[in-house]
PDB file of N, CA and C in Angstrom:
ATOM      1  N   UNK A   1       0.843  -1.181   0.000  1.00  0.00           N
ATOM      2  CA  UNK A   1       0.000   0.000   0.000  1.00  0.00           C
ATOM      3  C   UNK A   1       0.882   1.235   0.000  1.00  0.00           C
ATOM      4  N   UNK A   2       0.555   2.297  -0.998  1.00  0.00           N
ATOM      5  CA  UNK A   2       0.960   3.318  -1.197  1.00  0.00           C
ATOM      6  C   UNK A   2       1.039   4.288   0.253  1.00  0.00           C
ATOM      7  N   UNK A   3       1.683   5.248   0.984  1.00  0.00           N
ATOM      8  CA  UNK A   3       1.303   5.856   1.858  1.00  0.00           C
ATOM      9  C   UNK A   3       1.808   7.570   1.449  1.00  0.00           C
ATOM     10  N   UNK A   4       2.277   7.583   0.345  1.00  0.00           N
ATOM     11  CA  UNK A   4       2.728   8.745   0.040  1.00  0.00           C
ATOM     12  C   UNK A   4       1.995   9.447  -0.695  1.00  0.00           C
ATOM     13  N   UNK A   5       1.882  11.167  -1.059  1.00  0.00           N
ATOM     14  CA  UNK A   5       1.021  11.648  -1.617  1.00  0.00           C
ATOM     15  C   UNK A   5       1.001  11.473  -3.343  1.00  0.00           C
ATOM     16  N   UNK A   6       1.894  10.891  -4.058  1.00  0.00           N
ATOM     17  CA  UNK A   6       1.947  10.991  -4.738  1.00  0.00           C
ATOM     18  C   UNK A   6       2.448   9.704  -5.541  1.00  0.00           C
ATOM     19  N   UNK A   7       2.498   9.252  -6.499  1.00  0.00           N
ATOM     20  CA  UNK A   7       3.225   7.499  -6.931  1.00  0.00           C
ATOM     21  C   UNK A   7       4.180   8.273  -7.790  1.00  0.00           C
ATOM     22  N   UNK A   8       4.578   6.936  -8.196  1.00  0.00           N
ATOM     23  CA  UNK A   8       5.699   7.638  -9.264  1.00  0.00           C
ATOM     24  C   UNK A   8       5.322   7.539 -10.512  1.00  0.00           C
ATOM     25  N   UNK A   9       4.398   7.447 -10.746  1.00  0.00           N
ATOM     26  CA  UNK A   9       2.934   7.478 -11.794  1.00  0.00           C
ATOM     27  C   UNK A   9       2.393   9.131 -11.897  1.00  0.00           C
ATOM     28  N   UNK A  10       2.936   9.822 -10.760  1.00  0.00           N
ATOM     29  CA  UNK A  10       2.766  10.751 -11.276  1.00  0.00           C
ATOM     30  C   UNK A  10       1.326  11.408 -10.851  1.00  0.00           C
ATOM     31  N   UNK A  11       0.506  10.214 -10.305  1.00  0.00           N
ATOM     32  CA  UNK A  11      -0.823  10.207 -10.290  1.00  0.00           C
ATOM     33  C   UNK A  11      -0.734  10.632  -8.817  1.00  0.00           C
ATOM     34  N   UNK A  12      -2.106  10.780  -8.155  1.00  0.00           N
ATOM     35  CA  UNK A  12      -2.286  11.464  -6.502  1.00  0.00           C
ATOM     36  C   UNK A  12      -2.929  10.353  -6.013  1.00  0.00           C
ATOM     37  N   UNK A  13      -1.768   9.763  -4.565  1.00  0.00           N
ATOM     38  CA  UNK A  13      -2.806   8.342  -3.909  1.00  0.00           C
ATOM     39  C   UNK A  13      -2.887   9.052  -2.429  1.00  0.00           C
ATOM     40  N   UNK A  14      -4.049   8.940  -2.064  1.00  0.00           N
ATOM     41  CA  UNK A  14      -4.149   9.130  -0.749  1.00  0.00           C
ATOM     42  C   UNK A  14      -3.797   8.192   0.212  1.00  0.00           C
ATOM     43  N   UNK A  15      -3.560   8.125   1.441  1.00  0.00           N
ATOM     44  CA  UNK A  15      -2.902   6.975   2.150  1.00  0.00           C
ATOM     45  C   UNK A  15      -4.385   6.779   2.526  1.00  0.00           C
ATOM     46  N   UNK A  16      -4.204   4.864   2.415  1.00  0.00           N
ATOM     47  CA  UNK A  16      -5.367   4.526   2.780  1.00  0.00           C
ATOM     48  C   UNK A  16      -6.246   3.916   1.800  1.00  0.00           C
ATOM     49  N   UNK A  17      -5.976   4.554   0.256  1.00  0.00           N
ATOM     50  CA  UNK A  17      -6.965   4.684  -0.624  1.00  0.00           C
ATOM     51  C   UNK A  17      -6.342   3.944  -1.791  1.00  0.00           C
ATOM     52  N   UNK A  18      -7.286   2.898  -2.883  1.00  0.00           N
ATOM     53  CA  UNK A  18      -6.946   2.220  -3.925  1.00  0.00           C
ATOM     54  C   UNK A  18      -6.377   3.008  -4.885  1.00  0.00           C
ATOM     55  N   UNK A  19      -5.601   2.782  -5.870  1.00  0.00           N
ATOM     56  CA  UNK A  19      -5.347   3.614  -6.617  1.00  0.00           C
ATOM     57  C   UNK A  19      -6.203   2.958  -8.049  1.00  0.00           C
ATOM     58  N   UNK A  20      -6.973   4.037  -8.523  1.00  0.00           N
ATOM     59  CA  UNK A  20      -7.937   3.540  -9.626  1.00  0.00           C
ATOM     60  C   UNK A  20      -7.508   3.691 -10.848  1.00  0.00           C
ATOM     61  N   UNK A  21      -7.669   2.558 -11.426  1.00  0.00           N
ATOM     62  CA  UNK A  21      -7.238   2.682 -12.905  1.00  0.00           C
ATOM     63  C   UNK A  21      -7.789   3.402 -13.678  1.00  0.00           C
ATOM     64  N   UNK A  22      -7.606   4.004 -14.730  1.00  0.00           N
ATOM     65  CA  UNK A  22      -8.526   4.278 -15.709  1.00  0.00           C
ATOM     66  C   UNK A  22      -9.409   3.673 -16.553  1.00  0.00           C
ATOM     67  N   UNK A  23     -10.563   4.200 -16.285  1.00  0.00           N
ATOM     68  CA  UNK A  23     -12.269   3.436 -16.735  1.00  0.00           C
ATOM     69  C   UNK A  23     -11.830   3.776 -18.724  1.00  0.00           C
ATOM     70  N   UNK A  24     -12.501   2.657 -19.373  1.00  0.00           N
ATOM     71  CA  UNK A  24     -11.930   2.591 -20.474  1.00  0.00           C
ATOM     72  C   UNK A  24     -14.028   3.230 -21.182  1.00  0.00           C
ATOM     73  N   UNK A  25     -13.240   4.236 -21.874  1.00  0.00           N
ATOM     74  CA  UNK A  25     -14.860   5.396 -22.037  1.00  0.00           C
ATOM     75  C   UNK A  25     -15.767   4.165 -23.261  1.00  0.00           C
ATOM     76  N   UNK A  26     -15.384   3.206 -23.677  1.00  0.00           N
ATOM     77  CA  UNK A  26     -16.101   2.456 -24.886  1.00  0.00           C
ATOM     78  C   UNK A  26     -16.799   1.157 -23.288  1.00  0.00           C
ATOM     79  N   UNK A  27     -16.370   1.373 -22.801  1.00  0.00           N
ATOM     80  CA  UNK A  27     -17.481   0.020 -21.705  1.00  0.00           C
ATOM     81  C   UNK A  27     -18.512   0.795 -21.562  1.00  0.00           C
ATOM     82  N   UNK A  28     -19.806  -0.389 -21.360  1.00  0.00           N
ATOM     83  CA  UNK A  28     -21.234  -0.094 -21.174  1.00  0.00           C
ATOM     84  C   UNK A  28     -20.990   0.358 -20.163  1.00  0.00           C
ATOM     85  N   UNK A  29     -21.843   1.932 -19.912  1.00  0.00           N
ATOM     86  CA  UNK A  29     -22.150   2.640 -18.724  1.00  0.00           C
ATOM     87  C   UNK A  29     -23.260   1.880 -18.080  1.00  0.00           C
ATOM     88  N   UNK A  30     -22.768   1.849 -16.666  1.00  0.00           N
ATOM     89  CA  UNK A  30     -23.135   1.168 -15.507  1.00  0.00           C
ATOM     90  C   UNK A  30     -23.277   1.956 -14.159  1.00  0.00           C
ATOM     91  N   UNK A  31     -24.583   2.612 -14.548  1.00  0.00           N
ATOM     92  CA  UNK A  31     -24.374   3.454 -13.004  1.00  0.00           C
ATOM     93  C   UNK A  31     -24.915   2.854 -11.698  1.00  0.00           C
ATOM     94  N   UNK A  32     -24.335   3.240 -10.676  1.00  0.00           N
ATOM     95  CA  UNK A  32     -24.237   2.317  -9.483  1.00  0.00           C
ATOM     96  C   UNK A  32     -25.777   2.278  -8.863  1.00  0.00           C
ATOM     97  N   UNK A  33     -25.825   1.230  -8.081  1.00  0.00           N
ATOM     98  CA  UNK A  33     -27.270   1.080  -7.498  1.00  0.00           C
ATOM     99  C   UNK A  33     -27.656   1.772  -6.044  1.00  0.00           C
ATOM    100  N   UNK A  34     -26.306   2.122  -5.527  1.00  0.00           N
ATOM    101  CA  UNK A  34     -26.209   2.474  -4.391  1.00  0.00           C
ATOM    102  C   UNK A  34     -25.973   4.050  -4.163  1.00  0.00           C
ATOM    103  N   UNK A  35     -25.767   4.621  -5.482  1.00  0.00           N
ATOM    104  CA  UNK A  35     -25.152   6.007  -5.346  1.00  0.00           C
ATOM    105  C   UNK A  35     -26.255   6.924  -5.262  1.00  0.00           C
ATOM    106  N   UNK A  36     -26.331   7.572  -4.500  1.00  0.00           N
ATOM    107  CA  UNK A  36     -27.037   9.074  -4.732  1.00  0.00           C
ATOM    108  C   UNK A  36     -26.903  10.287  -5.627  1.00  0.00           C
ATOM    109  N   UNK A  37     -25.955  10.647  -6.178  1.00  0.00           N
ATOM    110  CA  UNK A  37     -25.356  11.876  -6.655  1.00  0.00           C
ATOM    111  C   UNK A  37     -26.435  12.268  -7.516  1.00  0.00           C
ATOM    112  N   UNK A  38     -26.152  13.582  -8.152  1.00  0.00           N
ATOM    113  CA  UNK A  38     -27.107  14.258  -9.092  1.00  0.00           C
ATOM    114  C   UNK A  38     -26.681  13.416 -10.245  1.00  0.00           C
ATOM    115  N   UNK A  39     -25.394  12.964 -10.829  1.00  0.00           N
ATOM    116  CA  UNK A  39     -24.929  12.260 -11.813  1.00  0.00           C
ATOM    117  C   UNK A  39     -25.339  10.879 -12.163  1.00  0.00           C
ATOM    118  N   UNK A  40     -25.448  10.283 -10.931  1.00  0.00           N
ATOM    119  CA  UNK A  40     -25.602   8.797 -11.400  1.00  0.00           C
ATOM    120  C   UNK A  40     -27.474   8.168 -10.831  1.00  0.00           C
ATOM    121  N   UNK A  41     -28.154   9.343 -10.527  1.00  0.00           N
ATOM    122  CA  UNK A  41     -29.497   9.338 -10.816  1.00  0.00           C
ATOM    123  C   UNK A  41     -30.297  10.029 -12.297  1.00  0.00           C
ATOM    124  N   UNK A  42     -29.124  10.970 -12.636  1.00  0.00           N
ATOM    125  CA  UNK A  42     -29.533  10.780 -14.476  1.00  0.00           C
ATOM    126  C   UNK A  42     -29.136   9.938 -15.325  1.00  0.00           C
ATOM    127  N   UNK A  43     -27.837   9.004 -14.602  1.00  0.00           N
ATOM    128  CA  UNK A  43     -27.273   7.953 -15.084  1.00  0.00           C
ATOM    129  C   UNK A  43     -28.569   6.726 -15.244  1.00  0.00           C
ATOM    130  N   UNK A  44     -28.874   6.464 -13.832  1.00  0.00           N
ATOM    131  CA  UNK A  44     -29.726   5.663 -14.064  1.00  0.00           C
ATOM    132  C   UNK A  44     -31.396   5.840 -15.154  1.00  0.00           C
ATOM    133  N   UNK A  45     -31.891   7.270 -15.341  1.00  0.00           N
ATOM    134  CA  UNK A  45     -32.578   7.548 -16.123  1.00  0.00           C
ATOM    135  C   UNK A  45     -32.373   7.324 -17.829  1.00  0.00           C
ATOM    136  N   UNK A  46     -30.842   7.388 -17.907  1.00  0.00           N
ATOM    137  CA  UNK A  46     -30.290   7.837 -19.441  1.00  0.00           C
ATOM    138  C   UNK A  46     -29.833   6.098 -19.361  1.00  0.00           C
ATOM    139  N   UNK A  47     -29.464   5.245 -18.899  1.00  0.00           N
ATOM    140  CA  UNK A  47     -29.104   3.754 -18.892  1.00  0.00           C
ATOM    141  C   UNK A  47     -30.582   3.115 -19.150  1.00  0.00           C
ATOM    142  N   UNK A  48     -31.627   3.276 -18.984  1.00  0.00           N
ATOM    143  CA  UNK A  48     -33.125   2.638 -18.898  1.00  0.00           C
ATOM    144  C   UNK A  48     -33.138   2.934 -20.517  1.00  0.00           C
ATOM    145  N   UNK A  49     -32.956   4.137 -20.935  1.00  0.00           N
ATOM    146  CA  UNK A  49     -33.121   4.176 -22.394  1.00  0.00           C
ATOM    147  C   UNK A  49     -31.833   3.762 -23.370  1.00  0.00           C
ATOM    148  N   UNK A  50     -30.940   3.717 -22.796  1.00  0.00           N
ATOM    149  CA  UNK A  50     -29.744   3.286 -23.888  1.00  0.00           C
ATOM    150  C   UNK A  50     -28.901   1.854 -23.068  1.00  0.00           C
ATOM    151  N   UNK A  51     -29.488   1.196 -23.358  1.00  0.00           N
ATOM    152  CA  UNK A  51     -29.451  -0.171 -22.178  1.00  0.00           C
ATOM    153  C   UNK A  51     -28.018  -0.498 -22.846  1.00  0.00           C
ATOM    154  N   UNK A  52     -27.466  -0.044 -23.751  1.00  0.00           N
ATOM    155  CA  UNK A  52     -26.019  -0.506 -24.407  1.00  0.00           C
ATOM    156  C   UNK A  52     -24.941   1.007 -24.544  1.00  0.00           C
ATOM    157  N   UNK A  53     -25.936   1.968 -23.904  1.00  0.00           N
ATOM    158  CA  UNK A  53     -24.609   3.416 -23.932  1.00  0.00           C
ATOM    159  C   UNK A  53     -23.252   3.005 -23.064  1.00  0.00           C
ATOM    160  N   UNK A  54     -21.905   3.964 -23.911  1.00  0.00           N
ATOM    161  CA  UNK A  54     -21.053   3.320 -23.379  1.00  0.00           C
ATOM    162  C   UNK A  54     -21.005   4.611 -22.463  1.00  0.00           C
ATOM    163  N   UNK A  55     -19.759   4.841 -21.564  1.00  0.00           N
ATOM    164  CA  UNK A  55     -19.333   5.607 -20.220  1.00  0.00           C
ATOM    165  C   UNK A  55     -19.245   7.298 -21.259  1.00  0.00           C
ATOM    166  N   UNK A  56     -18.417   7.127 -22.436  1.00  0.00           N
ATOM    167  CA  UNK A  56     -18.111   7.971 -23.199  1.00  0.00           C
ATOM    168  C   UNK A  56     -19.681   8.718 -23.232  1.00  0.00           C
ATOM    169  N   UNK A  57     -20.614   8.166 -24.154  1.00  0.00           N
ATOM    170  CA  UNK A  57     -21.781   8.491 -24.367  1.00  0.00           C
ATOM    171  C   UNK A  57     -22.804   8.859 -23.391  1.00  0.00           C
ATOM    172  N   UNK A  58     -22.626   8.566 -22.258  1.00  0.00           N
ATOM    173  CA  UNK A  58     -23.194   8.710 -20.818  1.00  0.00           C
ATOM    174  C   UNK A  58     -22.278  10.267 -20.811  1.00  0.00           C
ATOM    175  N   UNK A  59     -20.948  10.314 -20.713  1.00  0.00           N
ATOM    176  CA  UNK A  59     -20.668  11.713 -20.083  1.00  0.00           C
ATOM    177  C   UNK A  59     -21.001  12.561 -21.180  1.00  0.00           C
ATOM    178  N   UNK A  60     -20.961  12.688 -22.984  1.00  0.00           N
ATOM    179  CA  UNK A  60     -21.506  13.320 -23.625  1.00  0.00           C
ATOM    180  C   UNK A  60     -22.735  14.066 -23.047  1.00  0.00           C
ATOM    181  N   UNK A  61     -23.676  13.248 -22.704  1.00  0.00           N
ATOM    182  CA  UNK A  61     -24.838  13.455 -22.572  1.00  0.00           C
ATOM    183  C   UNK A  61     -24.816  14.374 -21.001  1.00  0.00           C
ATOM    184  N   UNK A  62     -24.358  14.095 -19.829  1.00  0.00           N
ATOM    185  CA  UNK A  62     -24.355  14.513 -18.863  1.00  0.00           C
ATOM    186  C   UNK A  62     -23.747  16.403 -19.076  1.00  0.00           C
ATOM    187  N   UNK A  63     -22.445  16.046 -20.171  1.00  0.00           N
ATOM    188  CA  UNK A  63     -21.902  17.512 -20.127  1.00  0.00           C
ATOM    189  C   UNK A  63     -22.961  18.328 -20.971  1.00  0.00           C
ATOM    190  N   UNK A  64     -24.368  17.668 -21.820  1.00  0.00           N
ATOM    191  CA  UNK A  64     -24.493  18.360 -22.590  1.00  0.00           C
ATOM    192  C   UNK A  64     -25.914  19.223 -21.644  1.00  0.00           C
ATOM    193  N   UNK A  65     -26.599  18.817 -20.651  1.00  0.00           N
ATOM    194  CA  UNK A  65     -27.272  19.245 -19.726  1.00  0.00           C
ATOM    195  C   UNK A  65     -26.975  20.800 -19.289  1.00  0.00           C
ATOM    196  N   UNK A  66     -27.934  20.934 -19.412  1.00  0.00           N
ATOM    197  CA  UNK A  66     -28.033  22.719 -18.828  1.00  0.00           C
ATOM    198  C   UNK A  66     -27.606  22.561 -17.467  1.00  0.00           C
ATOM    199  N   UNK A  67     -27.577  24.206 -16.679  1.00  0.00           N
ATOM    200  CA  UNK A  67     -27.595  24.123 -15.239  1.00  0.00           C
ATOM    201  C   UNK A  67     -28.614  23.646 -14.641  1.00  0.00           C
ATOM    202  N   UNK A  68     -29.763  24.423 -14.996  1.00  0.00           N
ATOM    203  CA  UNK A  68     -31.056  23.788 -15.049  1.00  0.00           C
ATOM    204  C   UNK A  68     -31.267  22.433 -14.794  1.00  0.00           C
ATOM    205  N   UNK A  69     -31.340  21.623 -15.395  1.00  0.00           N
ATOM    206  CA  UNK A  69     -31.070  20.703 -15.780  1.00  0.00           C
ATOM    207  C   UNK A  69     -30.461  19.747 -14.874  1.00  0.00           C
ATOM    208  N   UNK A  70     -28.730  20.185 -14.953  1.00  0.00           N
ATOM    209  CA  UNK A  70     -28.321  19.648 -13.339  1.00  0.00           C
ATOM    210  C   UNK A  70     -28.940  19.750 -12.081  1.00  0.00           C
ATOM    211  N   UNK A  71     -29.379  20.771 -11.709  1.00  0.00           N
ATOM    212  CA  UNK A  71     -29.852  21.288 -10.579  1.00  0.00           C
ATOM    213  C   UNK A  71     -31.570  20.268 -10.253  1.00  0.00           C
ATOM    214  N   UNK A  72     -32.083  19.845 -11.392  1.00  0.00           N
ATOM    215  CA  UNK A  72     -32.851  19.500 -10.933  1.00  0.00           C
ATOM    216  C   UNK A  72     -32.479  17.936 -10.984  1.00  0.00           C
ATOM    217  N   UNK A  73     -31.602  17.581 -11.140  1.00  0.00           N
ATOM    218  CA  UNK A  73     -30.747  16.146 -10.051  1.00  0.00           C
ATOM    219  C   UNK A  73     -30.208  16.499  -8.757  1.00  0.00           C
ATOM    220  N   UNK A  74     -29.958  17.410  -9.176  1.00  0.00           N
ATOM    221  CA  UNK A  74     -28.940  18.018  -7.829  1.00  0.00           C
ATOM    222  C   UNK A  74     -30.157  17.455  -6.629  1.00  0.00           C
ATOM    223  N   UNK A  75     -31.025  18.462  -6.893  1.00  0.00           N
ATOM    224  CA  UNK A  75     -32.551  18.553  -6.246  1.00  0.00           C
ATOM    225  C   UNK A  75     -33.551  17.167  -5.618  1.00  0.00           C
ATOM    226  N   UNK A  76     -33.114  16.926  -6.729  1.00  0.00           N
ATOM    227  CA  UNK A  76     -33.354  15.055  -6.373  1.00  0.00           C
ATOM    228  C   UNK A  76     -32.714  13.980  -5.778  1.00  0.00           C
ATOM    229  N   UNK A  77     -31.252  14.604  -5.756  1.00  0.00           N
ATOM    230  CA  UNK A  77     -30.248  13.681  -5.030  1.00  0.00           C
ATOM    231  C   UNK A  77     -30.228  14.220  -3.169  1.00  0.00           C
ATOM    232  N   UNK A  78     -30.502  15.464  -2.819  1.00  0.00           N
ATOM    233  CA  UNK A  78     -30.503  15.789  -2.182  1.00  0.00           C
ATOM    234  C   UNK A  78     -32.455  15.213  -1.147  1.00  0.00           C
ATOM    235  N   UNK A  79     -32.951  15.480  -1.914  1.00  0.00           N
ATOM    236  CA  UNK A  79     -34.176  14.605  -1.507  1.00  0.00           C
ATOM    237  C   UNK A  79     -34.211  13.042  -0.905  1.00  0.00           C
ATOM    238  N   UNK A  80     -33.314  12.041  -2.082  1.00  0.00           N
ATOM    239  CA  UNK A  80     -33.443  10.815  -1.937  1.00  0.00           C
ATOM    240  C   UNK A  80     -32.306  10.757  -0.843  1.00  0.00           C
ATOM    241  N   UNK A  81     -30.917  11.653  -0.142  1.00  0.00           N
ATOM    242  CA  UNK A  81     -30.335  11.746   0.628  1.00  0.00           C
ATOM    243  C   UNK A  81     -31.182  11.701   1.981  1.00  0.00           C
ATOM    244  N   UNK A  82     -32.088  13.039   2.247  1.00  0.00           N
ATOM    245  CA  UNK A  82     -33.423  13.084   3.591  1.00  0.00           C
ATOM    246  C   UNK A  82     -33.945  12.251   3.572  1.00  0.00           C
ATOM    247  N   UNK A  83     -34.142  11.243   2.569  1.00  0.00           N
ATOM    248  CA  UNK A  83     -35.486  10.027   2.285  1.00  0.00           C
ATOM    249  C   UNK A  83     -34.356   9.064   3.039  1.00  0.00           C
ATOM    250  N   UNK A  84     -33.654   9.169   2.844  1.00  0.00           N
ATOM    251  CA  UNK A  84     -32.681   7.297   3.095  1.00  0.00           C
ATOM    252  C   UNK A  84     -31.637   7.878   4.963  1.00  0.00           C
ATOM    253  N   UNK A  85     -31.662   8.978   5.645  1.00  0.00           N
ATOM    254  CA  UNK A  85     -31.035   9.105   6.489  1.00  0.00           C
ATOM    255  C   UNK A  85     -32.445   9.499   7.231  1.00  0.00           C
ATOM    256  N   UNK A  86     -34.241   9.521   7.420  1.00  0.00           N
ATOM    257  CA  UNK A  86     -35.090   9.473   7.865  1.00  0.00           C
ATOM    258  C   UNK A  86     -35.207   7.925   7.953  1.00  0.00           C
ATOM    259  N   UNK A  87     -35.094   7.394   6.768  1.00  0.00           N
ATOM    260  CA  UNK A  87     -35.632   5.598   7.379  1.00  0.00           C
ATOM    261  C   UNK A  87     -34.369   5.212   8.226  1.00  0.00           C
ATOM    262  N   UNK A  88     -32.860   5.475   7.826  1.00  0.00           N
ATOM    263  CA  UNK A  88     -32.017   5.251   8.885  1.00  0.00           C
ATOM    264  C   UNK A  88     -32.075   5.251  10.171  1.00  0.00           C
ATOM    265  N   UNK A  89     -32.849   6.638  10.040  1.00  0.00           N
ATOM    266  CA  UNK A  89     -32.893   7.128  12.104  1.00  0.00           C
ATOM    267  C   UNK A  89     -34.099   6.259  12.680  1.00  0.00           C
ATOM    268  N   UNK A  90     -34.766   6.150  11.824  1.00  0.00           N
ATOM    269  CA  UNK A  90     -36.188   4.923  12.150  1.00  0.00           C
ATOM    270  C   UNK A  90     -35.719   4.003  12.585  1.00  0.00           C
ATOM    271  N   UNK A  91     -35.313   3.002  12.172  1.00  0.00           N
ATOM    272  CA  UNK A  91     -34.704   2.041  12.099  1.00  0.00           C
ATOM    273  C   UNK A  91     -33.223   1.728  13.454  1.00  0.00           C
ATOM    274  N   UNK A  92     -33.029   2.885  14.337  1.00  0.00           N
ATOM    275  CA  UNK A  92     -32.332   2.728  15.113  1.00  0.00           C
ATOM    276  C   UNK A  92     -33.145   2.401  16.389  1.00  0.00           C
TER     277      UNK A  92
END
């Protein structure tokens, strides 16, 4: 395990932390099931319709979004955040 700030890659490893390869942009975009973000809840919207888009074509599409646009993931990620740390506190 790396513990230094930096490899000799040139690249930035945090101590503690995997060092990630680079995602190859032609693999089928796969957004996570577990994530919240404003990104990977339009991910999951834009994956339902392009059941074969690759990562490349997923960020096309993400950069091509207004602010607007973002914001109303933003908006939604921040919602399904209160929704999932209310059943948490339930649940204690």
């Amino acid at each position: 395990m790396e513990t230094s700030a930096s490899s000799s890659a040139g690249s930035i490893v945090q101590p503690g932390k995997k060092k990630r390869t680079p995602t190859n942009p032609n693999n089928i975009f796969k957004p996570s099931s577990d994530s919240t973000t404003a990104r990977n809840l339009c991910g999951i919207e834009w994956q339902a319709e392009h059941k074969t888009g690759t990562i490349a074509e997923f960020t096309a599409h993400w950069n091509s979004l207004t602010a607007k646009q973002k914001e109303s993931y933003a908006s939604r990620s921040k919602l399904v955040d209160a929704v999932n740390f209310h059943l948490q506190s339930r649940s204690c």
